[in-house]
N, C-alpha and C. Protein backbone atom coordinates (compact mmCIF):
# COMPACT_ATOMS: atom_id res chain seq x y z
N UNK A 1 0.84 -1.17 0.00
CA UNK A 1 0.00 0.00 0.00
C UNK A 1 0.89 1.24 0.00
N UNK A 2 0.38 2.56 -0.79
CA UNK A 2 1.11 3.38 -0.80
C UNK A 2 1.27 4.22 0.31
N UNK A 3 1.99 5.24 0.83
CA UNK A 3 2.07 6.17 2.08
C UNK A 3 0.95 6.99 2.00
N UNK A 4 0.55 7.69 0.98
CA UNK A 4 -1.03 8.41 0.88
C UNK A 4 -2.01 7.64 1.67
N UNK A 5 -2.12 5.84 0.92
CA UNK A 5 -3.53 5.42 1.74
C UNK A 5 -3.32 4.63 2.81
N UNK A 6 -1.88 5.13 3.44
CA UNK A 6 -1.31 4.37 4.68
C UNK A 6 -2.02 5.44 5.83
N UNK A 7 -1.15 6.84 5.33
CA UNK A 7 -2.03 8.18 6.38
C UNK A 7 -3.02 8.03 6.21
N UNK A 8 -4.25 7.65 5.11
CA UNK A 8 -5.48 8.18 5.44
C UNK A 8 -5.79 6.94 6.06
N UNK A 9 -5.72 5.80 6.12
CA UNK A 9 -6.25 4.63 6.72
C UNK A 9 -6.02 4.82 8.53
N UNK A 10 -4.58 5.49 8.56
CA UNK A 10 -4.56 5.58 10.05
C UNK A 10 -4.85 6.82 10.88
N UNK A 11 -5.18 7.80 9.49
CA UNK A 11 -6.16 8.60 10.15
C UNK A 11 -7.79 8.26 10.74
N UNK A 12 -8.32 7.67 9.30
CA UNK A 12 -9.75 6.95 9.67
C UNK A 12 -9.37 6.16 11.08
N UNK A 13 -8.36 5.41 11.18
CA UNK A 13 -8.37 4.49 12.58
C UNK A 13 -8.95 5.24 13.63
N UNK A 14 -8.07 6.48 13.71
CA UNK A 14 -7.85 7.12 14.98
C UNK A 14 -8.97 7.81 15.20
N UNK A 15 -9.93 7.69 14.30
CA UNK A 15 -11.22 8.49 14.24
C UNK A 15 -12.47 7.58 15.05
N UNK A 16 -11.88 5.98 15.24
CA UNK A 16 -13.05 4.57 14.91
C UNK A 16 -13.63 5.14 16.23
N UNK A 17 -13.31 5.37 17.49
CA UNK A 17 -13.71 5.33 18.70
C UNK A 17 -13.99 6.24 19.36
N UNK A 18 -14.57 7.59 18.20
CA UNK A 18 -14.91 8.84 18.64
C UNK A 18 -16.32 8.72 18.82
N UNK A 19 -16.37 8.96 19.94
CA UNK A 19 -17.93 9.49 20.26
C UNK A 19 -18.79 7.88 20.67
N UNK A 20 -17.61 6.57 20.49
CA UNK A 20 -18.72 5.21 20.92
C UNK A 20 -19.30 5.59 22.51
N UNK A 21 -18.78 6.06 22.94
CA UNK A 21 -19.10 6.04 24.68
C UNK A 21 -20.26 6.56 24.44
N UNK A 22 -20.82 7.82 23.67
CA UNK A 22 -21.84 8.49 23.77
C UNK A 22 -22.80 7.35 23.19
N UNK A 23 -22.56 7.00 22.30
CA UNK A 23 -22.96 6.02 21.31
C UNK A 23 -23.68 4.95 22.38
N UNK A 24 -23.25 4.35 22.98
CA UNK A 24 -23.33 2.98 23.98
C UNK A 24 -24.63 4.38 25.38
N UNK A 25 -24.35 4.95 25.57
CA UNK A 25 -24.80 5.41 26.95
C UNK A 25 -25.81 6.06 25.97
N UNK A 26 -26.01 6.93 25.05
CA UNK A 26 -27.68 6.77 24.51
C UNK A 26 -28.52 5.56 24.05
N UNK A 27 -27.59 4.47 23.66
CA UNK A 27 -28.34 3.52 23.51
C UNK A 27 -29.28 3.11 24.78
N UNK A 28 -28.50 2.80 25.96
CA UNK A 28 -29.24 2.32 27.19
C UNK A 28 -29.89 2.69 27.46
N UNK A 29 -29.30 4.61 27.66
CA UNK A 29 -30.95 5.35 27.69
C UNK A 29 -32.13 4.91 27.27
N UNK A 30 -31.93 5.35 25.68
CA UNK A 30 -33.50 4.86 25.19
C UNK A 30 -33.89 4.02 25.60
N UNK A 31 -33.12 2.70 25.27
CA UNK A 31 -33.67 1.73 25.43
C UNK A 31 -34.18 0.94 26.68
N UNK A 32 -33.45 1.50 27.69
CA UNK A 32 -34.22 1.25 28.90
C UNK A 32 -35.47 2.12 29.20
N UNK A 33 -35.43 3.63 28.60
CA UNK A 33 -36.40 4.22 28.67
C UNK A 33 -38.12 3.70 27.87
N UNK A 34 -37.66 3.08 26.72
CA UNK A 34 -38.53 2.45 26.29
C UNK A 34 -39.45 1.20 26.85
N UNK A 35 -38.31 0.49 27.69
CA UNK A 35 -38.69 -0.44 28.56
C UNK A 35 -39.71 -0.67 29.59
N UNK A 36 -39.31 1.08 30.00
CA UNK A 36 -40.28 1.16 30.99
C UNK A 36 -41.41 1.73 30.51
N UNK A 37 -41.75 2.02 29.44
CA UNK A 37 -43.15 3.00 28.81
C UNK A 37 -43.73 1.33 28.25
N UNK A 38 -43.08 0.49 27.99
CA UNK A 38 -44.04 -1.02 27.64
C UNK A 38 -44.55 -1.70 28.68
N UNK A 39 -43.58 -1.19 29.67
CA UNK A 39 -44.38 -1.90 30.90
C UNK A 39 -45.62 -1.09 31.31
N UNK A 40 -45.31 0.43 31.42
CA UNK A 40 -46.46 0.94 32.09
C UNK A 40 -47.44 1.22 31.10
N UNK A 41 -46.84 1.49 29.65
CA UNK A 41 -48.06 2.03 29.03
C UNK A 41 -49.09 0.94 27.95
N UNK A 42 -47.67 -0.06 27.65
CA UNK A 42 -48.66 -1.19 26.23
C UNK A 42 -47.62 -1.01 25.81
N UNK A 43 -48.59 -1.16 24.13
CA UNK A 43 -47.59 -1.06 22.95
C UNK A 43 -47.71 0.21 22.37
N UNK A 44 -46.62 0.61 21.72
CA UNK A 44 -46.77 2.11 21.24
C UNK A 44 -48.44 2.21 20.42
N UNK A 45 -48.59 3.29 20.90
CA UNK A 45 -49.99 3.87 19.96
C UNK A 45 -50.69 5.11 20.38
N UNK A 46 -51.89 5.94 20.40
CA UNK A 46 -52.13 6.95 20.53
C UNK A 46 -51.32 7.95 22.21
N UNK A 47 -51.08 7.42 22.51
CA UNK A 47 -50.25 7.16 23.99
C UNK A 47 -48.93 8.56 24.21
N UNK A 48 -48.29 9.48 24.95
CA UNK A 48 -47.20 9.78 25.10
C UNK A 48 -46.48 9.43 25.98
N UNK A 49 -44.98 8.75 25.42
CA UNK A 49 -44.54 8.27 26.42
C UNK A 49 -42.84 9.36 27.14
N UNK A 50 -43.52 9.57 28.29
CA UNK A 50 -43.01 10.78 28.65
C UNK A 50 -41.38 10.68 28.99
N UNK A 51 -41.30 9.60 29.52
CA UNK A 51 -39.73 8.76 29.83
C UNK A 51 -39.19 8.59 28.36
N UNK A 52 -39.68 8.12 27.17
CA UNK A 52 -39.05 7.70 26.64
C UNK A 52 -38.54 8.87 25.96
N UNK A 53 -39.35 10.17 25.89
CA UNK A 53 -39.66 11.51 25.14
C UNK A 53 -38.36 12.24 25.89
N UNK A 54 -38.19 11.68 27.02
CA UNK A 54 -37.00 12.54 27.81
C UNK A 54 -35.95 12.14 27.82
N UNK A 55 -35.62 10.60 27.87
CA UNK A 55 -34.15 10.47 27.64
C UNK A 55 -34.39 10.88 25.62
N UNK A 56 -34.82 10.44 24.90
CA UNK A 56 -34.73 11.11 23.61
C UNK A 56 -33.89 12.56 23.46
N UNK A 57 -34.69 13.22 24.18
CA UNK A 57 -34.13 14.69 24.14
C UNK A 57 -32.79 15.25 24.90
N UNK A 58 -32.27 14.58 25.74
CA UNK A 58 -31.23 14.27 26.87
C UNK A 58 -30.33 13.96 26.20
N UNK A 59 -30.62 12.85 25.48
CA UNK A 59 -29.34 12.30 24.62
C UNK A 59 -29.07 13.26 23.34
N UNK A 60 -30.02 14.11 22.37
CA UNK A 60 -30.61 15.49 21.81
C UNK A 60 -29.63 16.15 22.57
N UNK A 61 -29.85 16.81 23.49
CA UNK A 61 -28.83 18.00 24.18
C UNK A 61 -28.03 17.64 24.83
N UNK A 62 -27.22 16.83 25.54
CA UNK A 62 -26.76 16.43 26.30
C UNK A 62 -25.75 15.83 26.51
N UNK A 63 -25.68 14.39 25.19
CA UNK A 63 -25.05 13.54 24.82
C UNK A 63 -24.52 13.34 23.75
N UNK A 64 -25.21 14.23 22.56
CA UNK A 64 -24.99 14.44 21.31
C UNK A 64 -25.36 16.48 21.31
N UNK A 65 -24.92 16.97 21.95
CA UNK A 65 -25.26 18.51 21.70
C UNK A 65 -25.70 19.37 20.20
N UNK A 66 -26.88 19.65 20.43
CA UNK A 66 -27.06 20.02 19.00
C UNK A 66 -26.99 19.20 17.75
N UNK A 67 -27.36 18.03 18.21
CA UNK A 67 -27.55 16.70 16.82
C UNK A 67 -28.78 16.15 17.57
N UNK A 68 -29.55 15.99 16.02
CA UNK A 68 -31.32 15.63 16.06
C UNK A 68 -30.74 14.07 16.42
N UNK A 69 -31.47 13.47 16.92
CA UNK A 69 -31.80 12.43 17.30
C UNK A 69 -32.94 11.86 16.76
N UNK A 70 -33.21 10.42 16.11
CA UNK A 70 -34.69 9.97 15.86
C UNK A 70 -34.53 8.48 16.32
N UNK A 71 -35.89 8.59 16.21
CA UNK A 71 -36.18 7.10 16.48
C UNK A 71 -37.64 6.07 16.57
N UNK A 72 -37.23 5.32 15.67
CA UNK A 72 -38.55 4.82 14.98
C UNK A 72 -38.86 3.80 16.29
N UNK A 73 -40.50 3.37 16.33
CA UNK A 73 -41.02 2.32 17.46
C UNK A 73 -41.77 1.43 15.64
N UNK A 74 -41.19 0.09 15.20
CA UNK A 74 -41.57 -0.34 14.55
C UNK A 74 -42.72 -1.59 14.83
N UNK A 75 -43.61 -1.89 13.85
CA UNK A 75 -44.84 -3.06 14.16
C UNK A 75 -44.68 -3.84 14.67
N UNK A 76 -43.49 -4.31 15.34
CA UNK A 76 -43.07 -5.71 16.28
C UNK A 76 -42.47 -4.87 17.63
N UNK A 77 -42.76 -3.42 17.87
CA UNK A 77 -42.15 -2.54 19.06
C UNK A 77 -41.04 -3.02 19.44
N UNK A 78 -40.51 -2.85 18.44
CA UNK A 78 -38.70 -2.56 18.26
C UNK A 78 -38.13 -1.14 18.08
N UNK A 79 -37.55 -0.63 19.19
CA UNK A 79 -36.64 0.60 18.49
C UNK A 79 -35.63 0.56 18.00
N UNK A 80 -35.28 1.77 17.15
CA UNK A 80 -34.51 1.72 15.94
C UNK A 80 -34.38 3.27 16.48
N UNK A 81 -32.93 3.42 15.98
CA UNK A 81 -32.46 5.03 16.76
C UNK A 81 -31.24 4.94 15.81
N UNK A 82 -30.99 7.00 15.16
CA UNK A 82 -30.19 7.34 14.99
C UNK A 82 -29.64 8.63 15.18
N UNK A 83 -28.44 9.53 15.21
CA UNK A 83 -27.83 10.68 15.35
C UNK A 83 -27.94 11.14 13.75
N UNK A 84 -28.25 12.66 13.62
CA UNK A 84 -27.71 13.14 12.62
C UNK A 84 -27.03 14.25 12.99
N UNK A 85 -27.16 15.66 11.74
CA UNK A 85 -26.51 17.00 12.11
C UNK A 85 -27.80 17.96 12.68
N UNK A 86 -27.24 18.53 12.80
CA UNK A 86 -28.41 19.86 13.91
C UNK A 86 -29.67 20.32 12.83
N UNK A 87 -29.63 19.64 11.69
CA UNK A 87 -30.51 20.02 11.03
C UNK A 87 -31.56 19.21 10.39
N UNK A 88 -30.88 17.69 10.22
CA UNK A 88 -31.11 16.50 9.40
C UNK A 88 -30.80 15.03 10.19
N UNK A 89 -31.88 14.31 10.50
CA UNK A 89 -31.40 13.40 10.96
C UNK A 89 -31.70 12.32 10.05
N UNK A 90 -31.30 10.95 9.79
CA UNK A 90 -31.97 10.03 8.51
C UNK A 90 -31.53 8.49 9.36
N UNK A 91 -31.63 7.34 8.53
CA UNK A 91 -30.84 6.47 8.62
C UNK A 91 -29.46 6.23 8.10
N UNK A 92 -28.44 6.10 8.21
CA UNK A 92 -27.09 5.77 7.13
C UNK A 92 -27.70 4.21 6.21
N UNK A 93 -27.94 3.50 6.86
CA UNK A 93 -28.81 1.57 6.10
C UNK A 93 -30.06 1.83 6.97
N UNK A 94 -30.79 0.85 6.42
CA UNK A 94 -32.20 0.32 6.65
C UNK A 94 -31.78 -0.22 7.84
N UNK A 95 -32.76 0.46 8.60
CA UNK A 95 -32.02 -0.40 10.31
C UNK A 95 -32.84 -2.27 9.67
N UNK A 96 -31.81 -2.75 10.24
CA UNK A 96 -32.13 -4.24 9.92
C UNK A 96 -33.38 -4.98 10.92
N UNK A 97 -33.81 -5.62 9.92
CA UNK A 97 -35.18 -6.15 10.93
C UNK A 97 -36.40 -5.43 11.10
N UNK A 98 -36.33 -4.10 10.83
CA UNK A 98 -37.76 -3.26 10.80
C UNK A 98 -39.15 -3.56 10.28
N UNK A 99 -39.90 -3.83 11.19
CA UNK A 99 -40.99 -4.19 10.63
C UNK A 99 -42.10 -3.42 10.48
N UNK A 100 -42.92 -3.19 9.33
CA UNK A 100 -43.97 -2.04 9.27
C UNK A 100 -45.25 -2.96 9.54
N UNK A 101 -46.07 -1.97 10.28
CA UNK A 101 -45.72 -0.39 10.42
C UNK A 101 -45.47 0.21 10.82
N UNK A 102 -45.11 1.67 11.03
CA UNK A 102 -44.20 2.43 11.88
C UNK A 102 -45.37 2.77 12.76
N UNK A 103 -45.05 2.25 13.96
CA UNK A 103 -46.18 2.73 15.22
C UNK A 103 -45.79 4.59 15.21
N UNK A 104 -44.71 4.30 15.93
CA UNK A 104 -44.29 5.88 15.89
C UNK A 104 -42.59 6.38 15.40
N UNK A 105 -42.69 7.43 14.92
CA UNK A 105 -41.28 8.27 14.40
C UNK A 105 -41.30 9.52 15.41
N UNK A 106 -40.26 9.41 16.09
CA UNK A 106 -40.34 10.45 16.84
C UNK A 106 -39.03 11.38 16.56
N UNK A 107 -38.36 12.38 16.81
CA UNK A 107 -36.99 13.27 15.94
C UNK A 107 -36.90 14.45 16.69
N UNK A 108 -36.06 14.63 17.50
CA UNK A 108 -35.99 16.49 18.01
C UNK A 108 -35.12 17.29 17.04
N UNK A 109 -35.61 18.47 17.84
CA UNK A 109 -35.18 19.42 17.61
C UNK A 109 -34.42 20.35 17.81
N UNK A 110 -33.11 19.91 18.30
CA UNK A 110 -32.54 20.36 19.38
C UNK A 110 -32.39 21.97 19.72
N UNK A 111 -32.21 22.58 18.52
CA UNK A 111 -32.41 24.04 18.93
C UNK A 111 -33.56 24.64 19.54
N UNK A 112 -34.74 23.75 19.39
CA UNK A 112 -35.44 24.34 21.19
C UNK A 112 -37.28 24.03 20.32
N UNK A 113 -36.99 24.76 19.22
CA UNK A 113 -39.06 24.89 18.42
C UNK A 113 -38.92 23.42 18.46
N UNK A 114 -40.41 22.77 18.71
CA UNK A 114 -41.08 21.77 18.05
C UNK A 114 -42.13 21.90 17.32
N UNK A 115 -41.97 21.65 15.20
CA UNK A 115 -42.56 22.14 14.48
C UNK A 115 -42.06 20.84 13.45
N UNK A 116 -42.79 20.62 12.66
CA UNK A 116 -42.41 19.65 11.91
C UNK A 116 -42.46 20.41 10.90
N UNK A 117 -40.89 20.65 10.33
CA UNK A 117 -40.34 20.97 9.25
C UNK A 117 -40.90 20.72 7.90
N UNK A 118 -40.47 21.22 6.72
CA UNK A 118 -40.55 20.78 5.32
C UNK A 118 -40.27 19.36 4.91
N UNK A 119 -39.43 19.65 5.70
CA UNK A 119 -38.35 17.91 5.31
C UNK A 119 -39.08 16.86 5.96
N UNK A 120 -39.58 17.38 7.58
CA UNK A 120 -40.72 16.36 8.18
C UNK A 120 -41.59 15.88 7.67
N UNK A 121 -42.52 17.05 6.93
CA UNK A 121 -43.83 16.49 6.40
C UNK A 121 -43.46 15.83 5.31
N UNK A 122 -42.67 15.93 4.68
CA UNK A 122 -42.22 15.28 3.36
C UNK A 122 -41.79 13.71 3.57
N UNK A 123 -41.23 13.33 4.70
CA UNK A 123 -40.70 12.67 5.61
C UNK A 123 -42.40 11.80 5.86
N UNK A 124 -43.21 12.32 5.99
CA UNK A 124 -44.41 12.00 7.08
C UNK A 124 -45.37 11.17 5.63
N UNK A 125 -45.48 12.80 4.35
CA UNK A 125 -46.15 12.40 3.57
C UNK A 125 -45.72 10.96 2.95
N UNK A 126 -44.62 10.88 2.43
CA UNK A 126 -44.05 9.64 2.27
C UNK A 126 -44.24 8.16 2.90
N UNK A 127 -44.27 8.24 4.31
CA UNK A 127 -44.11 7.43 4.95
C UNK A 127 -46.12 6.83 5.35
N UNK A 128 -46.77 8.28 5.26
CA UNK A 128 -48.12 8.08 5.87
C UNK A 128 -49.15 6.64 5.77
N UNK A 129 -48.93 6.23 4.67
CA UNK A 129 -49.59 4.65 4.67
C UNK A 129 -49.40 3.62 5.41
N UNK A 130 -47.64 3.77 6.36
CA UNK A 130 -47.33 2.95 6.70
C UNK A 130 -46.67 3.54 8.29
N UNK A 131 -47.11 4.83 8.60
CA UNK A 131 -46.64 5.12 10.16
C UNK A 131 -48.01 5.48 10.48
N UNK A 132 -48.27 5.39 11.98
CA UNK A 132 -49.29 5.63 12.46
C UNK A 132 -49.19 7.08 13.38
N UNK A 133 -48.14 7.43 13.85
CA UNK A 133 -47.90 8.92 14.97
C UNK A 133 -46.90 9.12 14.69
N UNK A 134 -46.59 10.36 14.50
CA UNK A 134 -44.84 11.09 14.28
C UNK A 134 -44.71 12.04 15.44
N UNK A 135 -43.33 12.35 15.83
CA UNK A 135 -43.63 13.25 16.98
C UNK A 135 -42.38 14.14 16.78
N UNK A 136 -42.27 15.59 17.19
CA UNK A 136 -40.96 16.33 16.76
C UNK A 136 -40.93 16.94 18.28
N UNK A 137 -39.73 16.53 19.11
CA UNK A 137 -39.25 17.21 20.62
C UNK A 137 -38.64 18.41 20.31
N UNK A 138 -38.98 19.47 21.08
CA UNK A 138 -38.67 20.85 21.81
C UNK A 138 -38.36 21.01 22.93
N UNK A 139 -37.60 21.93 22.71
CA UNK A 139 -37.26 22.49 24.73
C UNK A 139 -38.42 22.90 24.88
N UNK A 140 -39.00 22.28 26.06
CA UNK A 140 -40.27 21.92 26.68
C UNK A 140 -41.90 21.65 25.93
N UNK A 141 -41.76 21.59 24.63
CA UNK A 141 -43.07 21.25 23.86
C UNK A 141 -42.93 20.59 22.60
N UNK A 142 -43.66 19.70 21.98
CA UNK A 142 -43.85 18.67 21.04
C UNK A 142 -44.54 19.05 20.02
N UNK A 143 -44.81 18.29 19.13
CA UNK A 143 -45.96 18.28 17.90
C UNK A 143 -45.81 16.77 17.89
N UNK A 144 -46.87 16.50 17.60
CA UNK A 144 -47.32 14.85 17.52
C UNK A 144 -48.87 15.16 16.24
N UNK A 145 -47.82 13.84 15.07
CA UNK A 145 -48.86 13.69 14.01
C UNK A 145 -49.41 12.72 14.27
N UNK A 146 -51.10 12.50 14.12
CA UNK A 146 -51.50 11.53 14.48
C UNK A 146 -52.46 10.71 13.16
N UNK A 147 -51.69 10.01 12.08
CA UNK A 147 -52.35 9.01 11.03
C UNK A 147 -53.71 8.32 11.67
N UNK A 148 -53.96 8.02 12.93
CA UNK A 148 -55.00 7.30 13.27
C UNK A 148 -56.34 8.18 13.77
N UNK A 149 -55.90 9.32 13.94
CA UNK A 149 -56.92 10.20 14.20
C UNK A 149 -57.29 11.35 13.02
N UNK A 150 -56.98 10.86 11.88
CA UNK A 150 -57.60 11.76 10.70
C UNK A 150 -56.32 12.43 10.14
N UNK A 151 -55.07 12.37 10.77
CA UNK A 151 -54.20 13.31 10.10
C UNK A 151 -54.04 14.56 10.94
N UNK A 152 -54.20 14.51 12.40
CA UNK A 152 -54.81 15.17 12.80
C UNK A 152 -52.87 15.70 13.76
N UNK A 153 -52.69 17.37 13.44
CA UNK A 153 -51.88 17.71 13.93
C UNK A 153 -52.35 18.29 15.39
N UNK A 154 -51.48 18.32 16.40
CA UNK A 154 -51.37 19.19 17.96
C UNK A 154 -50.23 19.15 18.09
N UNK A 155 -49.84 20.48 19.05
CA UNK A 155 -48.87 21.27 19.31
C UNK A 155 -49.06 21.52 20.95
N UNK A 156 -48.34 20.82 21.47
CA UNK A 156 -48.26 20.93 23.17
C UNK A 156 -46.95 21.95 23.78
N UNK A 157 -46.98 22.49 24.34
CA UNK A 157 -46.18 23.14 24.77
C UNK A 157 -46.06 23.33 26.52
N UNK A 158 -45.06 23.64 27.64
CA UNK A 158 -45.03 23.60 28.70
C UNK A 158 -45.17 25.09 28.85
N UNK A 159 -45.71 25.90 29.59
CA UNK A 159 -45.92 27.10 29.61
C UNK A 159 -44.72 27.44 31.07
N UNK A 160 -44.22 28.93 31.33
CA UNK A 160 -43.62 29.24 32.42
C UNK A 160 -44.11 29.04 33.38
N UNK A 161 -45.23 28.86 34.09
CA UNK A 161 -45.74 28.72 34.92
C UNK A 161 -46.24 27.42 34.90
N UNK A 162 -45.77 26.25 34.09
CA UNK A 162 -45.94 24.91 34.11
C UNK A 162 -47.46 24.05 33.48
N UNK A 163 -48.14 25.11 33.18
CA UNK A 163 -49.39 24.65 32.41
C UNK A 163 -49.10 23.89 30.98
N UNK A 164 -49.80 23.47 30.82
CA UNK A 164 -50.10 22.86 29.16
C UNK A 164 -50.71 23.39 28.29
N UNK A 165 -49.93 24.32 27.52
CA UNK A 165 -50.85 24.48 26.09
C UNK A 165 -50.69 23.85 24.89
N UNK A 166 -52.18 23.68 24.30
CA UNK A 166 -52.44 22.39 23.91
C UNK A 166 -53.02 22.88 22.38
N UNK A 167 -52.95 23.36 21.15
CA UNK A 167 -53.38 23.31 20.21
C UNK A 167 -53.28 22.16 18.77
N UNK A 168 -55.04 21.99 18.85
CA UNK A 168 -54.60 21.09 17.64
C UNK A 168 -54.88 21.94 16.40
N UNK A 169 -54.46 21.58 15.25
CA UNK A 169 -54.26 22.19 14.13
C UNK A 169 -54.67 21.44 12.91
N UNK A 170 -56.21 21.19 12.98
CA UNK A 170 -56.56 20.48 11.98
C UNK A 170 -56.38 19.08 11.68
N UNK A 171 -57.39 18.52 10.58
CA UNK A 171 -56.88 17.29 9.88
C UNK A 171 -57.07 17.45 8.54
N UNK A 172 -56.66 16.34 8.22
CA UNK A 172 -57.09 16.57 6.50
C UNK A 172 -58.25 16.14 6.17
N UNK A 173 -59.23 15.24 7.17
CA UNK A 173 -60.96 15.47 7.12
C UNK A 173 -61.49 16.40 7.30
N UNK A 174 -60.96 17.19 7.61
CA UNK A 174 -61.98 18.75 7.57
C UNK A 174 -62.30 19.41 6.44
């Protein structure tokens, strides 16, 4: 091998084990967080699951600073989780084993609005035959799409004084 793809190979090396720690300690999160929303709540469906919604966003700010986080709850309530950039989160492969349909897609936001983007609904429209709830995390408030209730958008938010405001925003039966 030549010295060019000797440096870049042992550059990539030195790169392999950046960020696994974060990698491994959001996994548990979720996934223990998920654990406990099957015990207390069922199986994913019209439902918010507030544990799982919080380590989500934790690992969102916290663990990955300013990188969206998503993560699908698939038809056999399997999660499937990935990191993107502060703007875009996707899969890199087809998480393996996914089975449709997508109970829920959930994705923050880490810079703070929860609003489902261009790219979301595009994301949503695409997917709509085969997900049932999408959800986009905010510093302190959500949007949750709901396929089983007409298409039907709401916008929750935590108010300063700790109240809930709660607007829904139509369906496409109206």
């Amino acid at each position: 091998m030549g010295k060019i793809k000797d440096r870049f190979f042992d550059e990539i090396n030195l790169d392999d084990d950046s960020g696994y720690e974060e990698y491994e300690l959001a996994d548990v999160a979720i996934r223990d967080a998920w654990e406990i929303c099957k015990e207390q709540y069922g199986e994913m469906s019209n439902t918010q699951h507030p544990e799982l919604n919080e380590a989500i966003w934790d690992c969102s700010t916290m663990l990955f600073p300013g990188l969206e986080v998503q993560v699908v709850i698939d038809g056999a309530d399997n999660l499937h989780w990935s990191v993107g950039s502060p703007g875009y989160v996707d899969f890199p492969v087809t998480p393996v084993g996914m089975k449709l349909p997508i109970k829920c897609w959930i994705h923050t936001h880490p810079f703070g609005s929860a609003y489902f983007s261009g790219t979301d609904w595009n994301t949503i429209n695409t997917w709509r035959i085969y997900m049932e709830r999408a959800e986009v995390l905010g510093n302190m408030e959500w949007g949750v799409w709901d396929g089983e209730a007409g298409h039907q958008y709401t916008h929750i938010k935590v108010t300063e004084d700790s109240n809930l405001l709660l607007r829904k925003i139509g369906s496409e039966e109206e």
